[in-house]
PDB file of N, CA and C in Angstrom:
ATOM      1  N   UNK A   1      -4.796 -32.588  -3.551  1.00  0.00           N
ATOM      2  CA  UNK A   1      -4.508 -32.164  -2.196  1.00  0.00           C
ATOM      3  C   UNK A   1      -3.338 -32.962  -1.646  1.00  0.00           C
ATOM      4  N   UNK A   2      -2.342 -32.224  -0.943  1.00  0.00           N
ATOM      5  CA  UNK A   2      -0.794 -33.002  -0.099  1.00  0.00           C
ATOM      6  C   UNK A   2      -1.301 -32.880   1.056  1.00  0.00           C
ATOM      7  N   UNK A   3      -0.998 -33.868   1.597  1.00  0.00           N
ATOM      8  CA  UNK A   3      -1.063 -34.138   3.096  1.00  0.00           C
ATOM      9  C   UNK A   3      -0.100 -33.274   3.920  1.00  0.00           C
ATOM     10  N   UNK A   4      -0.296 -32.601   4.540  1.00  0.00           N
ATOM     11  CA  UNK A   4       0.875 -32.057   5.551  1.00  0.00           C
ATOM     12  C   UNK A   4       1.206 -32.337   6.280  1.00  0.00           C
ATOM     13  N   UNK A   5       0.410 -32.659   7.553  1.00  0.00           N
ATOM     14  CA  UNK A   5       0.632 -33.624   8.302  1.00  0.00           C
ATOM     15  C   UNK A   5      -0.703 -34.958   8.491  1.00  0.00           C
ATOM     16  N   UNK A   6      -0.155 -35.911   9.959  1.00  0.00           N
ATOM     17  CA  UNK A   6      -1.077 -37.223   9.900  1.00  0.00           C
ATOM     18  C   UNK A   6      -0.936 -37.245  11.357  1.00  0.00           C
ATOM     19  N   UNK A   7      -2.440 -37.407  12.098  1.00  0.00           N
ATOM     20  CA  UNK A   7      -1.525 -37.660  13.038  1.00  0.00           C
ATOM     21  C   UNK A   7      -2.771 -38.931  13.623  1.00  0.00           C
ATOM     22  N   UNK A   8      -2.260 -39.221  15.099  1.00  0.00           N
ATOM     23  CA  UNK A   8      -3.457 -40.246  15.796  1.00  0.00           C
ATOM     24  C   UNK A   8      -4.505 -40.602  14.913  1.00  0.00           C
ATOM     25  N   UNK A   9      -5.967 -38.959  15.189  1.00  0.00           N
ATOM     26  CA  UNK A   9      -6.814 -39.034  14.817  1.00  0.00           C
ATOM     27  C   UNK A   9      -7.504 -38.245  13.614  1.00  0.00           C
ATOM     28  N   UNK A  10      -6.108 -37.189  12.566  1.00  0.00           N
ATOM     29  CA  UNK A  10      -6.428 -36.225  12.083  1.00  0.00           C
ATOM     30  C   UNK A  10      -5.809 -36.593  10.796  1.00  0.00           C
ATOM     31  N   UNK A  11      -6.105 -36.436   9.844  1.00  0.00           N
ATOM     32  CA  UNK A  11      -5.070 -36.066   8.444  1.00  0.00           C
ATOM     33  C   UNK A  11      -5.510 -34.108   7.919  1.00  0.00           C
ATOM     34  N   UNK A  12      -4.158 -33.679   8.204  1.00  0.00           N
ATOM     35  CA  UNK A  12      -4.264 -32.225   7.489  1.00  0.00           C
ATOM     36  C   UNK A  12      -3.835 -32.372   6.113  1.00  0.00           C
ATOM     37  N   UNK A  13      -5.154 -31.471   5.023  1.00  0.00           N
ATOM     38  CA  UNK A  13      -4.231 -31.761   3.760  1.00  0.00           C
ATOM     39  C   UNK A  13      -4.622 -30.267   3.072  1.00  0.00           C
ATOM     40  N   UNK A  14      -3.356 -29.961   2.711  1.00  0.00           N
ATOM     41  CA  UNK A  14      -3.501 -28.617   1.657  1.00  0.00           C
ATOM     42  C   UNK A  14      -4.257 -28.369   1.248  1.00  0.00           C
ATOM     43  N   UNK A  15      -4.982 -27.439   0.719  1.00  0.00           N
ATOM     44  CA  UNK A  15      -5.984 -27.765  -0.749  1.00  0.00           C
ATOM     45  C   UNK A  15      -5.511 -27.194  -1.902  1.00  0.00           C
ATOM     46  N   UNK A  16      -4.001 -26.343  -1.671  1.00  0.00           N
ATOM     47  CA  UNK A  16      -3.708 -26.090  -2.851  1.00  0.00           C
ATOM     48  C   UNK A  16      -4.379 -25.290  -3.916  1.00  0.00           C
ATOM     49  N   UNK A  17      -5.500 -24.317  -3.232  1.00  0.00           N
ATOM     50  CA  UNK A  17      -5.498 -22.886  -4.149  1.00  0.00           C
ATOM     51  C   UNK A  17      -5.267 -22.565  -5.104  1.00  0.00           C
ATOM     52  N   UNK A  18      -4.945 -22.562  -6.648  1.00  0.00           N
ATOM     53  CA  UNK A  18      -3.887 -21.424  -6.959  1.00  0.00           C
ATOM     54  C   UNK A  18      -4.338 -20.149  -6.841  1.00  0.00           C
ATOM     55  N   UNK A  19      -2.981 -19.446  -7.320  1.00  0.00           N
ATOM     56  CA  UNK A  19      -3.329 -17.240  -7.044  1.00  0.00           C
ATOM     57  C   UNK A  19      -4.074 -17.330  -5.414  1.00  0.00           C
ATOM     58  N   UNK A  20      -4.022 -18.061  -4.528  1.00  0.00           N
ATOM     59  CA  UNK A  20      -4.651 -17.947  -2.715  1.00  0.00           C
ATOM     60  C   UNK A  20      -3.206 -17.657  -2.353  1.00  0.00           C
ATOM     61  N   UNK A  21      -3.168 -16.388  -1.462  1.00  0.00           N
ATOM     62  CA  UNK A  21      -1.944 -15.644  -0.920  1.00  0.00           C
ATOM     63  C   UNK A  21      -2.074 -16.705   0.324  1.00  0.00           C
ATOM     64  N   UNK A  22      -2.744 -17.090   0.949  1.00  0.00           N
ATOM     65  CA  UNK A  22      -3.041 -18.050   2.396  1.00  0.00           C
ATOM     66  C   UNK A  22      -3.549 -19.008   1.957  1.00  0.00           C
ATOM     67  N   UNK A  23      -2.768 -20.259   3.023  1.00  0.00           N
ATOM     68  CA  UNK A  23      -3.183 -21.624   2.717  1.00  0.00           C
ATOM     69  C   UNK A  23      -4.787 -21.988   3.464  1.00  0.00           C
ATOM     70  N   UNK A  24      -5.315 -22.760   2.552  1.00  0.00           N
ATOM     71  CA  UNK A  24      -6.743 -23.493   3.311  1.00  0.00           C
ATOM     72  C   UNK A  24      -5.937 -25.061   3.482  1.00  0.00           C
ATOM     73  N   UNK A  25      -6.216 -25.218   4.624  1.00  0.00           N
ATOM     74  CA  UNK A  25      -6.290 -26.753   5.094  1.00  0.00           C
ATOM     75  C   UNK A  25      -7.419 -27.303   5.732  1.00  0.00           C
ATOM     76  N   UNK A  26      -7.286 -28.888   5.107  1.00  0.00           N
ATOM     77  CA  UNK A  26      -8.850 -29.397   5.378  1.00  0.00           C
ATOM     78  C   UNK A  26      -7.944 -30.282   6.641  1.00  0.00           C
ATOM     79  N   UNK A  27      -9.293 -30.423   7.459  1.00  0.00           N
ATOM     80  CA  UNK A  27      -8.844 -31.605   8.403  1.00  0.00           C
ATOM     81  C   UNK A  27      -9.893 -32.586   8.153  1.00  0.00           C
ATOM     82  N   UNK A  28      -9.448 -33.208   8.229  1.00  0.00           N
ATOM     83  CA  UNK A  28      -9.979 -35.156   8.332  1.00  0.00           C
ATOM     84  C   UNK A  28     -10.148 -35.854   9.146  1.00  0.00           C
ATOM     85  N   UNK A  29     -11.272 -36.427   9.662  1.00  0.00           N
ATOM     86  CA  UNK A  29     -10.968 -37.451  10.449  1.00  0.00           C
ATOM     87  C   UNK A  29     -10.561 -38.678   9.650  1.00  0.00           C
ATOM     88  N   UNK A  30      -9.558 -39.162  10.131  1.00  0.00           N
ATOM     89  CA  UNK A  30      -8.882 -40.473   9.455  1.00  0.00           C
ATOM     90  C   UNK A  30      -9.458 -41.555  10.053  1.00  0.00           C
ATOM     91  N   UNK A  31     -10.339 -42.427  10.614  1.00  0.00           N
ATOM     92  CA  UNK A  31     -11.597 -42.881  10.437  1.00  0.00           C
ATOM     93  C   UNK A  31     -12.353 -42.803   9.528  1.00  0.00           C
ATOM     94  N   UNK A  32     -13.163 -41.676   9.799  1.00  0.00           N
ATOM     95  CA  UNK A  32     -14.317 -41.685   8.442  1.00  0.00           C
ATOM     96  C   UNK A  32     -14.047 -41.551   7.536  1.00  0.00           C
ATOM     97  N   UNK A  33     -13.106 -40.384   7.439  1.00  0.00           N
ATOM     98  CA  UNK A  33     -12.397 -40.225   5.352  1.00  0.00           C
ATOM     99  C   UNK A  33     -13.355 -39.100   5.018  1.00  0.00           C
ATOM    100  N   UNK A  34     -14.039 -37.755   6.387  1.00  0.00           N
ATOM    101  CA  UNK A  34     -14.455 -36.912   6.147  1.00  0.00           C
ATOM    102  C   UNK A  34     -13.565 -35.734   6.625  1.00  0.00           C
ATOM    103  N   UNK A  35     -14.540 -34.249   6.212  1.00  0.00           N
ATOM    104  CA  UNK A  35     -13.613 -33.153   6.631  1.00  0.00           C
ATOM    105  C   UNK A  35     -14.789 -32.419   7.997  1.00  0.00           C
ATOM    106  N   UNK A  36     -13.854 -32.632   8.555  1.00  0.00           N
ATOM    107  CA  UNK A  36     -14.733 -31.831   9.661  1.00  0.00           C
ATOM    108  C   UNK A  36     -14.029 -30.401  10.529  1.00  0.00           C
ATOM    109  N   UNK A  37     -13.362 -30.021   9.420  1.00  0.00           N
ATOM    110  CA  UNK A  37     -12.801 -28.716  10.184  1.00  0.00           C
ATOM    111  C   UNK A  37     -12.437 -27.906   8.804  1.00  0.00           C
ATOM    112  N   UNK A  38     -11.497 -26.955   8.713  1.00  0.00           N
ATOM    113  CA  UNK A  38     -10.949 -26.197   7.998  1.00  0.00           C
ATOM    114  C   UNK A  38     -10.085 -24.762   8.917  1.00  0.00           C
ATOM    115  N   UNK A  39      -8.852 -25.157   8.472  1.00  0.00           N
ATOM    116  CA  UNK A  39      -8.168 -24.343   8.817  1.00  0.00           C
ATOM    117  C   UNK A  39      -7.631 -23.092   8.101  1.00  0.00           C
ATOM    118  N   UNK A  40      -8.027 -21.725   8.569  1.00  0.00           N
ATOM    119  CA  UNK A  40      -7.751 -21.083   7.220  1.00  0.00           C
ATOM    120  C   UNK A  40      -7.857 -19.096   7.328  1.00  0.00           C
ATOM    121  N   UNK A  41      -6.987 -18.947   6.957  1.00  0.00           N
ATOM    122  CA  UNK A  41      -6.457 -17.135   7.350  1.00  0.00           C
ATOM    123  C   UNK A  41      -7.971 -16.104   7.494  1.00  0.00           C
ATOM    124  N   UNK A  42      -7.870 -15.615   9.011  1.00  0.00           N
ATOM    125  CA  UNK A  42      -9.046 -14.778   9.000  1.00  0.00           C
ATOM    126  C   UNK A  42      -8.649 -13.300   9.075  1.00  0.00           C
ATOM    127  N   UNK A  43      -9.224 -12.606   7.952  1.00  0.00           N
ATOM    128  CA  UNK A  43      -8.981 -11.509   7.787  1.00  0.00           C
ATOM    129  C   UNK A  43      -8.544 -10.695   9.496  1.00  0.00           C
ATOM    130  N   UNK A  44     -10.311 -10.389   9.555  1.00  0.00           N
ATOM    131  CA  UNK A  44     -10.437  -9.593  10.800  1.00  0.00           C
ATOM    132  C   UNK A  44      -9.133  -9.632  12.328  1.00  0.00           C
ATOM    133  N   UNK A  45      -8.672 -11.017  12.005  1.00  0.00           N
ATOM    134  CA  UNK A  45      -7.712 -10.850  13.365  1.00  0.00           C
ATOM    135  C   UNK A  45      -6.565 -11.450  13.111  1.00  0.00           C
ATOM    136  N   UNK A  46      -6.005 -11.057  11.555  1.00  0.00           N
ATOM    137  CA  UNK A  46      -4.884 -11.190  10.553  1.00  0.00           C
ATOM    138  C   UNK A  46      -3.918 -12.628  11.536  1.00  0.00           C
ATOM    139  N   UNK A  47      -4.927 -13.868  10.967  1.00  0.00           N
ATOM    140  CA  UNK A  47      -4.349 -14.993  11.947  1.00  0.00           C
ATOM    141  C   UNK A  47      -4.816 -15.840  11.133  1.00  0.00           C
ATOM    142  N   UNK A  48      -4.543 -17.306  11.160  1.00  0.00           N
ATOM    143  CA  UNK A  48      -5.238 -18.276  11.023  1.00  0.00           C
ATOM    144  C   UNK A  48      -5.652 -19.139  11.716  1.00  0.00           C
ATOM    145  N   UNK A  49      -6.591 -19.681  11.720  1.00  0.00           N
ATOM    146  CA  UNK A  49      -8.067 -20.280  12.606  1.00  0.00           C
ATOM    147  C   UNK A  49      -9.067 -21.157  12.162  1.00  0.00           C
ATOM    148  N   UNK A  50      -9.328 -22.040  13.127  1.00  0.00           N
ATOM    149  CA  UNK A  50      -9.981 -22.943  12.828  1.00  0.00           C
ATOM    150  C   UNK A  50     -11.065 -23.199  12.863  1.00  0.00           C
ATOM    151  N   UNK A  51     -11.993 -23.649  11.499  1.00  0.00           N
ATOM    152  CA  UNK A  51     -13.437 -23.465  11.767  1.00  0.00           C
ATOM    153  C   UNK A  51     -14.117 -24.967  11.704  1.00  0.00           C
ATOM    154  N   UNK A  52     -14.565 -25.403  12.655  1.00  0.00           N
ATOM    155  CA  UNK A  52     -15.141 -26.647  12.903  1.00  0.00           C
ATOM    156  C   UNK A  52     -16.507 -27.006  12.272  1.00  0.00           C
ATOM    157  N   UNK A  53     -16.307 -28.442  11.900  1.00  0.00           N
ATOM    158  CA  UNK A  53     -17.753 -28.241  11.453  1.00  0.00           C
ATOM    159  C   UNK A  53     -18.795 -28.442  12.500  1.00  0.00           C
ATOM    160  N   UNK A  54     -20.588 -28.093  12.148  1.00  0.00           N
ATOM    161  CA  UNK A  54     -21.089 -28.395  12.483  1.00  0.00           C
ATOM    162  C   UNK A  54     -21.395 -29.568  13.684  1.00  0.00           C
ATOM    163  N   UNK A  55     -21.500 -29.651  14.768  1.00  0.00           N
ATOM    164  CA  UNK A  55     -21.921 -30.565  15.249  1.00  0.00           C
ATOM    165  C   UNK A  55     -20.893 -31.793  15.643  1.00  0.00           C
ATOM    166  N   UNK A  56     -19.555 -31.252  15.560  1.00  0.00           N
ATOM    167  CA  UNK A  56     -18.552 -31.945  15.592  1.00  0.00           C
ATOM    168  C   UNK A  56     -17.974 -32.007  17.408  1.00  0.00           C
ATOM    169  N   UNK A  57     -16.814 -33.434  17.437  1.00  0.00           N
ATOM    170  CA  UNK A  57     -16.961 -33.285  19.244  1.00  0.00           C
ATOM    171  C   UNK A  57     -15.438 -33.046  18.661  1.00  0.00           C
ATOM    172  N   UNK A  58     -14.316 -32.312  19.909  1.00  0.00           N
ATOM    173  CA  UNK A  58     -12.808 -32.344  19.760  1.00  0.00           C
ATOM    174  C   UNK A  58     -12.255 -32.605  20.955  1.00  0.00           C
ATOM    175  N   UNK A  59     -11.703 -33.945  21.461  1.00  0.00           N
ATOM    176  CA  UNK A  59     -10.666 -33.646  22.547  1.00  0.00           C
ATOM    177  C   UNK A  59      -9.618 -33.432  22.407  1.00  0.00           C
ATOM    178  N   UNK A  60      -8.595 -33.168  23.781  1.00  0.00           N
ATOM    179  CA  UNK A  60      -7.493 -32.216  23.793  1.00  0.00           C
ATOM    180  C   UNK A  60      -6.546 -32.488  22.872  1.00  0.00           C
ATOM    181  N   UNK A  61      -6.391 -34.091  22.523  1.00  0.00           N
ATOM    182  CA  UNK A  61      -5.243 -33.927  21.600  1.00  0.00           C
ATOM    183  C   UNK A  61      -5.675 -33.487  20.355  1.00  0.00           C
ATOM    184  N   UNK A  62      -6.836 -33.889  19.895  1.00  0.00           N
ATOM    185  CA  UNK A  62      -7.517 -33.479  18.563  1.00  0.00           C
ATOM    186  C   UNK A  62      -7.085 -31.826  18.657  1.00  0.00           C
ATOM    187  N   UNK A  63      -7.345 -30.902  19.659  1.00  0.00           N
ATOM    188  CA  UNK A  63      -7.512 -29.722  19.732  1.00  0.00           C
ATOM    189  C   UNK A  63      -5.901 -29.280  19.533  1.00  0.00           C
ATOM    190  N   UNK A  64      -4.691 -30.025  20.269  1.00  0.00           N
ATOM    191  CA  UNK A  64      -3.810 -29.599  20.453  1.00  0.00           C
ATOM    192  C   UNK A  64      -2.805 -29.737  18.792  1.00  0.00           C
ATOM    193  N   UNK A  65      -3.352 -31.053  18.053  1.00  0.00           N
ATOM    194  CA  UNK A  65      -2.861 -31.231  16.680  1.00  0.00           C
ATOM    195  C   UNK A  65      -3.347 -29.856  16.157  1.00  0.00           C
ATOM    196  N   UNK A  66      -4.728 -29.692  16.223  1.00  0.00           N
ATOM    197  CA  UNK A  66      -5.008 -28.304  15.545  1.00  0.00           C
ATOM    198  C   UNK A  66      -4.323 -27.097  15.809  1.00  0.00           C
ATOM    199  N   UNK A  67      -4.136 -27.373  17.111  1.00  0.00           N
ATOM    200  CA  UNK A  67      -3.468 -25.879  17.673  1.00  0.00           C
ATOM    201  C   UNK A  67      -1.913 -25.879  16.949  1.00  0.00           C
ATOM    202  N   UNK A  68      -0.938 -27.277  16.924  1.00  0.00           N
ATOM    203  CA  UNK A  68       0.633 -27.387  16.472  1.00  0.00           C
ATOM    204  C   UNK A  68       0.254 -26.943  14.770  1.00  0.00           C
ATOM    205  N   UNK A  69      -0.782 -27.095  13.802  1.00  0.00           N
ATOM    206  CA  UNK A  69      -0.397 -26.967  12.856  1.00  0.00           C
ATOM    207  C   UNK A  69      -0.895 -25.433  12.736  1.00  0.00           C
ATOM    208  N   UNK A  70      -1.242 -24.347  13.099  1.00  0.00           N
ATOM    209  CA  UNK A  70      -1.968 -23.224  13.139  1.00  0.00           C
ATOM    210  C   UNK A  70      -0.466 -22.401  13.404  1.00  0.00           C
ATOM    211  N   UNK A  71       0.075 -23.156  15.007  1.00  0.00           N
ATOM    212  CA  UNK A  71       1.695 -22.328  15.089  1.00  0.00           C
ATOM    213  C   UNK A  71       2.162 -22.822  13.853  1.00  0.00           C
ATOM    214  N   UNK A  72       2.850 -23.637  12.984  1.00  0.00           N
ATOM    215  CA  UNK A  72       3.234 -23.707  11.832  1.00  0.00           C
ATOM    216  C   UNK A  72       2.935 -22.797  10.668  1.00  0.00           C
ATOM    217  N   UNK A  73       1.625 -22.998  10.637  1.00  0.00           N
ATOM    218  CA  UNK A  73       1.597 -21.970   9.617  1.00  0.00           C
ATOM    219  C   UNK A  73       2.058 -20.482   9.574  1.00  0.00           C
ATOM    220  N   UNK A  74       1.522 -20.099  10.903  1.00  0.00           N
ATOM    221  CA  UNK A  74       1.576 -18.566  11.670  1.00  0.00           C
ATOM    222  C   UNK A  74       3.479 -18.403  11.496  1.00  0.00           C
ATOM    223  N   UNK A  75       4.467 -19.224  12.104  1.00  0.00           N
ATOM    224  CA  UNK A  75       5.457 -19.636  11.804  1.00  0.00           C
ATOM    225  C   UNK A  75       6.033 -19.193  10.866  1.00  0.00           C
ATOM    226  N   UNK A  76       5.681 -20.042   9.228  1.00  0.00           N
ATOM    227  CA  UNK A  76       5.924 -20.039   7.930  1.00  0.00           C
ATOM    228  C   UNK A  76       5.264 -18.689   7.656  1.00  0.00           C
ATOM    229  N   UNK A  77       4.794 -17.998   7.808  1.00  0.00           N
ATOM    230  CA  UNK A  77       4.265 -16.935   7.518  1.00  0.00           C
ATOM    231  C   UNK A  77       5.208 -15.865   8.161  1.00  0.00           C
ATOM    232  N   UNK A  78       5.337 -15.906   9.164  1.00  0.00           N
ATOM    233  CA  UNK A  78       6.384 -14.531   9.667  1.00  0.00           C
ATOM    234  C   UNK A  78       7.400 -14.831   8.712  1.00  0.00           C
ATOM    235  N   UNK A  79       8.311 -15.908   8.930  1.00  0.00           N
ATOM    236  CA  UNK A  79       9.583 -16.220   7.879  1.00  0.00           C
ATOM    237  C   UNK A  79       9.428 -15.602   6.794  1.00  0.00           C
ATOM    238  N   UNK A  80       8.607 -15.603   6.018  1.00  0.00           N
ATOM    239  CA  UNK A  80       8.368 -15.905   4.590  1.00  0.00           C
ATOM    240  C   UNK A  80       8.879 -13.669   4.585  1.00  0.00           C
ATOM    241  N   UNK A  81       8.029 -12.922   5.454  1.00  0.00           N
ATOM    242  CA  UNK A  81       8.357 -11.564   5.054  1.00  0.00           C
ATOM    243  C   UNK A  81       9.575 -11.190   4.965  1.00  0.00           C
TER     244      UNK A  81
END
């Protein structure tokens, strides 16, 4: 897995798929050295989105890192057609 980005309280890292037309990214809390999210293309509303884990808390900047790497991808994705 590559890191994509790092930030405050988050490490995003690829997971690197192969043959996956859409990227999965794990998020991390960089503290614990767990994954408590996943970011990753949802069919139904041809986007990508973030699925939190269980029982997890997010404040705004936590929310807003999630939100900057989601425009990125969404981003890299229009380009790419």
């Amino acid at each position: 897995m590559s890191i994509i980005k790092e930030t405050q309280y988050l490490i995003f890292e690829d997971q690197e798929i192969p043959k996956k037309k859409t990227k999965v990214i794990n998020v991390v809390n960089i503290n614990a050295d767990e994954v408590i999210g996943v970011i990753k293309w949802y069919g139904p509303w041809r986007q990508y989105c973030f699925f939190p884990e269980f029982d997890t808390v997010w404040n705004i900047t936590c929310l807003t890192d999630v939100n900057d790497v989601i425009q990125k991808l969404m981003k890299d994705r229009k380009t790419k057609k």
